[in-house]
C-alpha atoms as a PDB file:
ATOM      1  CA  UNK A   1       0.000   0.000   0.000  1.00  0.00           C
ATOM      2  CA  UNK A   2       1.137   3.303  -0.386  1.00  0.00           C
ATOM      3  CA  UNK A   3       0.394   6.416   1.276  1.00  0.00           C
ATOM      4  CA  UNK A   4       0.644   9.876   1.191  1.00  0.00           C
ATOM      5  CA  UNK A   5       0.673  11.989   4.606  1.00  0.00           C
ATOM      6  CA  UNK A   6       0.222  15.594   4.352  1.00  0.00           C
ATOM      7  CA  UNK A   7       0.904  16.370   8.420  1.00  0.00           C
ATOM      8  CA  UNK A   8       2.910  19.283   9.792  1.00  0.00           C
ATOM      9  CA  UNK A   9       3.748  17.891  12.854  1.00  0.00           C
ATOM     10  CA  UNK A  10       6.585  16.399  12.962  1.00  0.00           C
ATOM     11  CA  UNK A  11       6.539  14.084  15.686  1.00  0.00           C
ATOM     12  CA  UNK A  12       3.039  12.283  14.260  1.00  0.00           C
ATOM     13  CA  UNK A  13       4.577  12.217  11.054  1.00  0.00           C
ATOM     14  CA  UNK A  14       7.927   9.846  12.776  1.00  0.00           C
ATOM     15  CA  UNK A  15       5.613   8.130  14.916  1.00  0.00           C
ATOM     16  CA  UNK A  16       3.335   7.340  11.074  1.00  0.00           C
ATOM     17  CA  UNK A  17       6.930   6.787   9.059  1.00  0.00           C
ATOM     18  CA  UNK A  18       7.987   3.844  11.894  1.00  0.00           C
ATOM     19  CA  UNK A  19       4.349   2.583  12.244  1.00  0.00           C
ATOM     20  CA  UNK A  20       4.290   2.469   8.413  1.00  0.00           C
ATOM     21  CA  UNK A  21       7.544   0.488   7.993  1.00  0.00           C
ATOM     22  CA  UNK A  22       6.598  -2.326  10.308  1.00  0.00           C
ATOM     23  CA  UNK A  23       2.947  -2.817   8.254  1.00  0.00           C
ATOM     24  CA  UNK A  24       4.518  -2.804   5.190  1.00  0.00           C
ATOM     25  CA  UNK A  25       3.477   0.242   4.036  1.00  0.00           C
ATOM     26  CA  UNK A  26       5.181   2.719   1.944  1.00  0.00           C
ATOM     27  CA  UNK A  27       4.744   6.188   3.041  1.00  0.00           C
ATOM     28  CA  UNK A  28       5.305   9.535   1.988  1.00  0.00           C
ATOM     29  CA  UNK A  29       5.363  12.824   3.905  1.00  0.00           C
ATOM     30  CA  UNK A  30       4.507  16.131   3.255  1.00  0.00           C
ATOM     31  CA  UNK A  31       4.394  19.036   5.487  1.00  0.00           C
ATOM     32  CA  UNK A  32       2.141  21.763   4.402  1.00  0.00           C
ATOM     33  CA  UNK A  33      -0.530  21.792   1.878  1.00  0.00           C
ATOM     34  CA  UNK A  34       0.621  22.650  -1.284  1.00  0.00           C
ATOM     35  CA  UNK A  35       3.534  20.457  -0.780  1.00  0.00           C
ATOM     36  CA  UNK A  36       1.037  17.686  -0.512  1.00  0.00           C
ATOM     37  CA  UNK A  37      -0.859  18.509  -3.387  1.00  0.00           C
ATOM     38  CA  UNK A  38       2.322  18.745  -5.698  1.00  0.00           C
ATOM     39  CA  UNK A  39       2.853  14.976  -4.581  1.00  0.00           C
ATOM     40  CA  UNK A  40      -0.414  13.726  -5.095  1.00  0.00           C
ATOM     41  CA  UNK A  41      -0.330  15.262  -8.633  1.00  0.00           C
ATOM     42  CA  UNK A  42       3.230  13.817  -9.240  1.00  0.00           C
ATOM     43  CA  UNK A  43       2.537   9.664  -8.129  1.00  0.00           C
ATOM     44  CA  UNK A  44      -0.110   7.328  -7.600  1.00  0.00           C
ATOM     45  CA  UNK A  45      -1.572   6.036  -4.127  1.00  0.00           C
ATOM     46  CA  UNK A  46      -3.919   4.139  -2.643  1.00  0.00           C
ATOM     47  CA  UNK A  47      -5.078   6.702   0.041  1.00  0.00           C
ATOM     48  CA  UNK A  48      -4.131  10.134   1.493  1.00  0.00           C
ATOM     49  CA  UNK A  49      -4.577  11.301   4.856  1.00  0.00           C
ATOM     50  CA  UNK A  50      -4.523  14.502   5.458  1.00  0.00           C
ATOM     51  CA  UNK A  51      -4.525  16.856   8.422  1.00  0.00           C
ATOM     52  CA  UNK A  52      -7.200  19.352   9.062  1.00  0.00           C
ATOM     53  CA  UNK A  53      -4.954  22.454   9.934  1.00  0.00           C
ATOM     54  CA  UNK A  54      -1.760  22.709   7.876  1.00  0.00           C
ATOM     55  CA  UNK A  55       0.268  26.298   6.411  1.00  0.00           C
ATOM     56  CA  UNK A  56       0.209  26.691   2.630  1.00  0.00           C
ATOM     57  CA  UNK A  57      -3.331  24.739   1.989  1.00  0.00           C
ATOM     58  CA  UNK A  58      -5.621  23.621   4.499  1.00  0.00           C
ATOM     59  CA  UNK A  59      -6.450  20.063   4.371  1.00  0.00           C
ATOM     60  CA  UNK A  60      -9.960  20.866   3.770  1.00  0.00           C
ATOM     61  CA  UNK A  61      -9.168  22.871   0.684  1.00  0.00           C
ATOM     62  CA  UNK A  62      -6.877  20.153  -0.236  1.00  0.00           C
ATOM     63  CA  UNK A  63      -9.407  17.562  -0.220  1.00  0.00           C
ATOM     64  CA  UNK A  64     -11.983  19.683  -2.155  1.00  0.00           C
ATOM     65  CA  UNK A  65      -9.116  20.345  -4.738  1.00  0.00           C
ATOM     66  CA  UNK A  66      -8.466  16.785  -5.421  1.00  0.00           C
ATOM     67  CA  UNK A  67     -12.495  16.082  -5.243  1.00  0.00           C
ATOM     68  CA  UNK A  68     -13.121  18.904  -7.567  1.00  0.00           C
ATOM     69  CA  UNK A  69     -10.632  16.674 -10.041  1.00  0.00           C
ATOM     70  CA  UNK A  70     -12.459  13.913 -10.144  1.00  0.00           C
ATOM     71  CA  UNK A  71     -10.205  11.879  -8.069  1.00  0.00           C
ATOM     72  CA  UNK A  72     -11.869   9.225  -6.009  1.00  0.00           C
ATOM     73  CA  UNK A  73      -8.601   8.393  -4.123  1.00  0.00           C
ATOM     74  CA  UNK A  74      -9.989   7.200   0.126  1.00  0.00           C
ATOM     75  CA  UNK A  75      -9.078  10.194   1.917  1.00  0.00           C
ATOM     76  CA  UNK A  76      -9.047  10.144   5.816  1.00  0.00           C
ATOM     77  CA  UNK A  77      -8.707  13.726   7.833  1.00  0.00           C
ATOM     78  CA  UNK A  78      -6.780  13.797  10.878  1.00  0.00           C
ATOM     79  CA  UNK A  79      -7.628  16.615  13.236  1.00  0.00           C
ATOM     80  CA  UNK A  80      -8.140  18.114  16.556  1.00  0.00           C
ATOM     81  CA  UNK A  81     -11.455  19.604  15.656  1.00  0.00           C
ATOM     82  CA  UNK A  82     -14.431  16.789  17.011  1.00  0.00           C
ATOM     83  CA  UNK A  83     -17.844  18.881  16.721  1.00  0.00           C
ATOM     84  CA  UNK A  84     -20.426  17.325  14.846  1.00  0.00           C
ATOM     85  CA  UNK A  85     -20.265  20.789  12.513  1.00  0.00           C
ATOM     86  CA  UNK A  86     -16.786  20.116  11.534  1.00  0.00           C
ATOM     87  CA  UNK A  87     -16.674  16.444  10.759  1.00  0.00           C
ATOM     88  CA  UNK A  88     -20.325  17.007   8.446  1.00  0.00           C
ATOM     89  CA  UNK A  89     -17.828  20.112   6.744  1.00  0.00           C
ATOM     90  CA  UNK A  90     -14.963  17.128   6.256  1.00  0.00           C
ATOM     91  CA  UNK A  91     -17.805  14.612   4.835  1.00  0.00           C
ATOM     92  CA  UNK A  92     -19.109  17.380   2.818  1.00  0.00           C
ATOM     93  CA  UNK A  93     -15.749  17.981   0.776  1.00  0.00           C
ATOM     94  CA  UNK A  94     -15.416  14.437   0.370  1.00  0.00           C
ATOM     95  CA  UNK A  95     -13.523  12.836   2.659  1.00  0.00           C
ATOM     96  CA  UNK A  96     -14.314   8.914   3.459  1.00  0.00           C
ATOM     97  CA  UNK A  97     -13.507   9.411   7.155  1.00  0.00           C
ATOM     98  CA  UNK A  98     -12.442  11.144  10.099  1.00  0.00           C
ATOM     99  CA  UNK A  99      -9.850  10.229  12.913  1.00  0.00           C
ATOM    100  CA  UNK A 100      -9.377  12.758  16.041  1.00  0.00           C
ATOM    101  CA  UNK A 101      -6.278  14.212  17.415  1.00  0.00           C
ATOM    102  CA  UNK A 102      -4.262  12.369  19.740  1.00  0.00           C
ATOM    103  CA  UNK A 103      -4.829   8.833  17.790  1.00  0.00           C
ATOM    104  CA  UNK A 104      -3.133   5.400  18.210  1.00  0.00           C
ATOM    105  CA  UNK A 105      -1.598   4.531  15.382  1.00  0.00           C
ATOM    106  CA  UNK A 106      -3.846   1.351  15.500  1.00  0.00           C
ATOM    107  CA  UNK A 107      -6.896   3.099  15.544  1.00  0.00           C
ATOM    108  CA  UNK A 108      -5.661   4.906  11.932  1.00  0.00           C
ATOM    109  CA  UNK A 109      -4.925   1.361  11.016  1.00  0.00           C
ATOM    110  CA  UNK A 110      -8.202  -0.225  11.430  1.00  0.00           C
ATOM    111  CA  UNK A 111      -9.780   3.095   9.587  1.00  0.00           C
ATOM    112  CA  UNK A 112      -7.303   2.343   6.711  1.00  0.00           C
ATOM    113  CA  UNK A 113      -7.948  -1.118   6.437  1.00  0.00           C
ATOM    114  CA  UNK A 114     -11.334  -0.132   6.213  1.00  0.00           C
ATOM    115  CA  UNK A 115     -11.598   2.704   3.992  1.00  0.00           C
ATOM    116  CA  UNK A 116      -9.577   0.590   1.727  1.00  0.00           C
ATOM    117  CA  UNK A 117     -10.988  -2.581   1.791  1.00  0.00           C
ATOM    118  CA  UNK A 118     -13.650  -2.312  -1.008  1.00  0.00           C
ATOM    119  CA  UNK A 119     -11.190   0.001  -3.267  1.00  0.00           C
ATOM    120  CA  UNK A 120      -8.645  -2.568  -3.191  1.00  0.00           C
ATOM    121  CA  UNK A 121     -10.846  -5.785  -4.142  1.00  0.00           C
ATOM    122  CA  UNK A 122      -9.988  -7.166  -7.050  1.00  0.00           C
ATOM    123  CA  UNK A 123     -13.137  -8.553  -9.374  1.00  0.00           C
ATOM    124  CA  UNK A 124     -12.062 -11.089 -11.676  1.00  0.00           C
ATOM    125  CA  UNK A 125     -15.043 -11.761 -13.406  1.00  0.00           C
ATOM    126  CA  UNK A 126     -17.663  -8.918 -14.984  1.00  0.00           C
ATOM    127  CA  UNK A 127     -19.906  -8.377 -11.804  1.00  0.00           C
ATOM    128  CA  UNK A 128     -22.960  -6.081 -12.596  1.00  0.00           C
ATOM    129  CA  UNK A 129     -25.640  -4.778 -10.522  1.00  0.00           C
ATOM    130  CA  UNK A 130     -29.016  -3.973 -12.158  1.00  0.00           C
ATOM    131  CA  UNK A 131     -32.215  -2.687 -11.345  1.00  0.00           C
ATOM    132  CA  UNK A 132     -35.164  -0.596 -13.203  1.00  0.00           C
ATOM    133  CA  UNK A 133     -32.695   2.734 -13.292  1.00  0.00           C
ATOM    134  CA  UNK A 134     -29.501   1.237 -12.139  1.00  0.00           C
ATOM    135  CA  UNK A 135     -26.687  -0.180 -13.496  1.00  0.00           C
ATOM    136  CA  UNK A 136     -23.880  -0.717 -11.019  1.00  0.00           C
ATOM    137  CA  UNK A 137     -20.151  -2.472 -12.985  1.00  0.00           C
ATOM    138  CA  UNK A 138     -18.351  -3.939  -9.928  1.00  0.00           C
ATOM    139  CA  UNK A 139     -15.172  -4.103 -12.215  1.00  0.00           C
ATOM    140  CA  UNK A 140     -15.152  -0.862 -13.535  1.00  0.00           C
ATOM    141  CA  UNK A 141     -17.000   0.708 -10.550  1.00  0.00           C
ATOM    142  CA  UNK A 142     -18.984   2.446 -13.257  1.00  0.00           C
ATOM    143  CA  UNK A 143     -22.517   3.597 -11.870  1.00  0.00           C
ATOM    144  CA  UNK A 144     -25.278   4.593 -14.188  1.00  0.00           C
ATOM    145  CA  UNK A 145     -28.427   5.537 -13.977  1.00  0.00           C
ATOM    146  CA  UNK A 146     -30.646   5.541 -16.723  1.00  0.00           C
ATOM    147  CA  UNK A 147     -27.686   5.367 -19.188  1.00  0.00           C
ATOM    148  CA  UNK A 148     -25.759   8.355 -18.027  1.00  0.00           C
ATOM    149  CA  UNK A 149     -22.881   7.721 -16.003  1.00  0.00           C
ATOM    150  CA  UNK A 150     -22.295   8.894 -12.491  1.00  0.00           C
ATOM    151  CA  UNK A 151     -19.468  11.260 -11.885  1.00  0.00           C
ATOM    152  CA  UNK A 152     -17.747  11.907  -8.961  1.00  0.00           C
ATOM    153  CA  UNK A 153     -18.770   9.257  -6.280  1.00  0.00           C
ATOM    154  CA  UNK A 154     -16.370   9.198  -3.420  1.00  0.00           C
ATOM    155  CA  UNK A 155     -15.323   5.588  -2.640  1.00  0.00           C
ATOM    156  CA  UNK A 156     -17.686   5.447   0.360  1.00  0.00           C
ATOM    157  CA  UNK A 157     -20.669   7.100  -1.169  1.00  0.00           C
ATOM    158  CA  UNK A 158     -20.337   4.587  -4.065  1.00  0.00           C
ATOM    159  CA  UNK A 159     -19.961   1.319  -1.083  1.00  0.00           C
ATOM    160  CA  UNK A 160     -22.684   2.581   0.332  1.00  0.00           C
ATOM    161  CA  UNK A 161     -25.125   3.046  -3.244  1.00  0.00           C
ATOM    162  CA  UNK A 162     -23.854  -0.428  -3.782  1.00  0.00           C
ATOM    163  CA  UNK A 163     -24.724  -1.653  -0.498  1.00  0.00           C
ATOM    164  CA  UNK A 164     -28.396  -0.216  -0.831  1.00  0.00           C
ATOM    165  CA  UNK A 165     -28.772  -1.234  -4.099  1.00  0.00           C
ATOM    166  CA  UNK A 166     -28.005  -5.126  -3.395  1.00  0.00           C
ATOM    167  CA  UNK A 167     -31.316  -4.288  -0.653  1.00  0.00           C
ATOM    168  CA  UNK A 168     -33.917  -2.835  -2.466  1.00  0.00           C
ATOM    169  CA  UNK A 169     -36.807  -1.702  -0.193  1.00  0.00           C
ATOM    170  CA  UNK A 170     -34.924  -2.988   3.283  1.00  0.00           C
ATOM    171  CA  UNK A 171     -34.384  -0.493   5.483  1.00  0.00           C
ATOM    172  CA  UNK A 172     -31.223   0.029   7.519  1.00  0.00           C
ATOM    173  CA  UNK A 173     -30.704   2.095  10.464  1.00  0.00           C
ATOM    174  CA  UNK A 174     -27.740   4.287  10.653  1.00  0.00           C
ATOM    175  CA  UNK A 175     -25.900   1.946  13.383  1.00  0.00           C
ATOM    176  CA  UNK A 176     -26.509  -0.952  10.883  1.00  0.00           C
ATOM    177  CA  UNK A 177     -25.318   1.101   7.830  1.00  0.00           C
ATOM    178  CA  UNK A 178     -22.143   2.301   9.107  1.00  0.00           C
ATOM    179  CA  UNK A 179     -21.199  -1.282  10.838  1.00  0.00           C
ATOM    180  CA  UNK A 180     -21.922  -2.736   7.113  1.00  0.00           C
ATOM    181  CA  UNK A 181     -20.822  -0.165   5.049  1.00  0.00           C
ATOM    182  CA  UNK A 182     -18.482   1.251   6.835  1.00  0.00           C
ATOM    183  CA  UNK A 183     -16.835  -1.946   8.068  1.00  0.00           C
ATOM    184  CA  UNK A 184     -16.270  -0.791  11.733  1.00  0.00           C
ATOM    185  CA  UNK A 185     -17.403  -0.094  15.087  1.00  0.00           C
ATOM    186  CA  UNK A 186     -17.955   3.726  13.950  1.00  0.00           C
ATOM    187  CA  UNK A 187     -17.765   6.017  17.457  1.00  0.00           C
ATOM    188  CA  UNK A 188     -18.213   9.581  15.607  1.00  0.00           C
ATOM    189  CA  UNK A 189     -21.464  10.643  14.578  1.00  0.00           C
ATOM    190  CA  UNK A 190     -24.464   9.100  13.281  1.00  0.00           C
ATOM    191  CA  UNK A 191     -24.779  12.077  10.682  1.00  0.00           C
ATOM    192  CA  UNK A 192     -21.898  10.663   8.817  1.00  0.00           C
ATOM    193  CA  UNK A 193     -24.845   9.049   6.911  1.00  0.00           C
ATOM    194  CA  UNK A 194     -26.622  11.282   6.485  1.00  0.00           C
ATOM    195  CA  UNK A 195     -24.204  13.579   4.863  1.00  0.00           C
ATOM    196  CA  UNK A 196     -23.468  10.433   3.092  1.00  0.00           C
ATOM    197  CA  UNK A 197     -27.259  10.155   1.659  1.00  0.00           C
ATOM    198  CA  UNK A 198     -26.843  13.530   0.911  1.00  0.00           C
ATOM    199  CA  UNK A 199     -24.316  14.027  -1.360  1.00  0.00           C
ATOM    200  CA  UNK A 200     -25.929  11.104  -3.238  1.00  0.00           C
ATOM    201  CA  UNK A 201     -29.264  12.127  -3.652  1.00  0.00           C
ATOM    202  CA  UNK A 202     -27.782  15.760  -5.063  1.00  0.00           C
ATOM    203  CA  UNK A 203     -25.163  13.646  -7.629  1.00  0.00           C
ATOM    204  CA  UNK A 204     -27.823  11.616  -9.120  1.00  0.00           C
ATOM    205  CA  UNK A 205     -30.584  13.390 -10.883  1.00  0.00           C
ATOM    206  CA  UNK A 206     -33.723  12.475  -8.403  1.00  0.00           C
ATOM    207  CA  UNK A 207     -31.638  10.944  -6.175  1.00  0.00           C
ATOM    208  CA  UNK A 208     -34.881  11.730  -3.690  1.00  0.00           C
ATOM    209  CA  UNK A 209     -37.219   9.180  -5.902  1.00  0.00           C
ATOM    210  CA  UNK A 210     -35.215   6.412  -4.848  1.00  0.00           C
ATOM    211  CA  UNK A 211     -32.895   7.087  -1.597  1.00  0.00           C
ATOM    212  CA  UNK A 212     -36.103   7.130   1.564  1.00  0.00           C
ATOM    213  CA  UNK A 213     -36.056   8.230   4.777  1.00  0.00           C
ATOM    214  CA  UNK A 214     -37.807   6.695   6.771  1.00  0.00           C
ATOM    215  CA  UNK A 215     -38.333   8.968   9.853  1.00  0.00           C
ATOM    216  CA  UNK A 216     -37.389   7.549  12.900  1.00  0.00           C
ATOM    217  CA  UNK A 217     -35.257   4.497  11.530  1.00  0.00           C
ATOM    218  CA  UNK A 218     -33.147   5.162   8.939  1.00  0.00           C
ATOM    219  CA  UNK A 219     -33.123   4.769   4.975  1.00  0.00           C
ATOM    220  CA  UNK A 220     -33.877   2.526   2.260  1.00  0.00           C
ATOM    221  CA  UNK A 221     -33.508   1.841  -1.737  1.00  0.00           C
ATOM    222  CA  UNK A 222     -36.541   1.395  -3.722  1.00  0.00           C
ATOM    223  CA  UNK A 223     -37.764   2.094  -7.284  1.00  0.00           C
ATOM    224  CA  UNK A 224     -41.361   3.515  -7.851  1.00  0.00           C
ATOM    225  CA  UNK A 225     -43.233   1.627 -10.318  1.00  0.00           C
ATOM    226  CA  UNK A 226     -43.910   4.126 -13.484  1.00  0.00           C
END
């Protein structure tokens, strides 16, 4: 795996480099924002994670930047902020999740196993998902609907569409979809699926005719007959 770090503290980014090393993991470090961003243009990696507050760029802008490329790279924000405000303004610009200052370096390690776990799956045979308005490639990770393809899913908002998708007209409670979709005990806030549900229904044109909420329990998938 390999992973870029754009930290400006030096001591998390030693503690990261050793932690790295002994996972196997190639890491690279930058210390301010537009350092960072110069990287991530430069080589290829599997995730970033990137702290909130940095000189140059904040990580914020940084991950709205790479977002607003079309880059669906799993991006994790480290920071000291932990309001619910802040983390929905992280989910917003598309980050996949959120780890809060001071961390143990196996608490990031469970996130980045997770974050990475769908991203990284190799299908080895054409694996489609199709409903009335739907078509999901689990190859390509293509999603259409209604024969136009769907730009711009973040790798979480597309594991959870798929997720949804594979259970039309169930309905999951946020606990249930962020221990399934996720793919962790989740401790920060429930709204992370909301914002989530969100930023779906606005990327998919009437996103709100298939993506329910059903008040008091959670959400669900299902397709209006015509």
């Amino acid at each position: 795996m390999h992973i870029l770090v754009v930290e400006d503290n030096p001591s998390v980014s030693s503690m990261l480099e050793l932690f790295f090393s002994k996972e196997g993991i190639t890491g690279e470090f930058a210390s301010d924002g537009i350092e960072g961003f110069n990287k991530y243009q430069q080589n290829d990696y599997d995730l970033l994670v990137l702290d909130w507050m940095l000189p140059g760029m904040d990580g914020i802008a940084l991950c709205r930047k790479i977002r607003e490329q079309g880059d669906q790279v799993p991006i994790i924000m480290l920071t000291a902020k932990d309001s619910e405000s802040d983390q929905v303004i992280g989910f917003e610009m598309g980050a996949d999740d959120y780890v809060t200052k001071p961390f143990s370096p196996l608490t990031l390690m469970a996130r980045i196993k997770a974050v990475t776990r769908r991203s990284q799956k190799g299908e080895t045979v054409d694996d489609q998902i199709q409903t009335k308005h739907f078509t999901i490639n689990k190859t390509t990770r293509e999603v259409q609907k209604d024969g136009t393809v769907i730009e711009n899913l973040t790798p979480k908002e597309y594991d959870l569409l798929v997720f949804l998708l594979q259970h039309p007209k169930q309905v999951f409670s946020r606990e249930q979809l962020l221990e399934r979709v996720w793919g962790y005990q989740f401790y920060g806030d429930e709204r992370t699926v909301d914002v989530h549900i969100k930023r779906i229904r606005k990327k998919i044109s009437g996103g709100d005719q298939y993506f329910h909420t059903v008040w008091g329990v959670g959400y669900k998938f299902e397709e209006q007959a015509d």
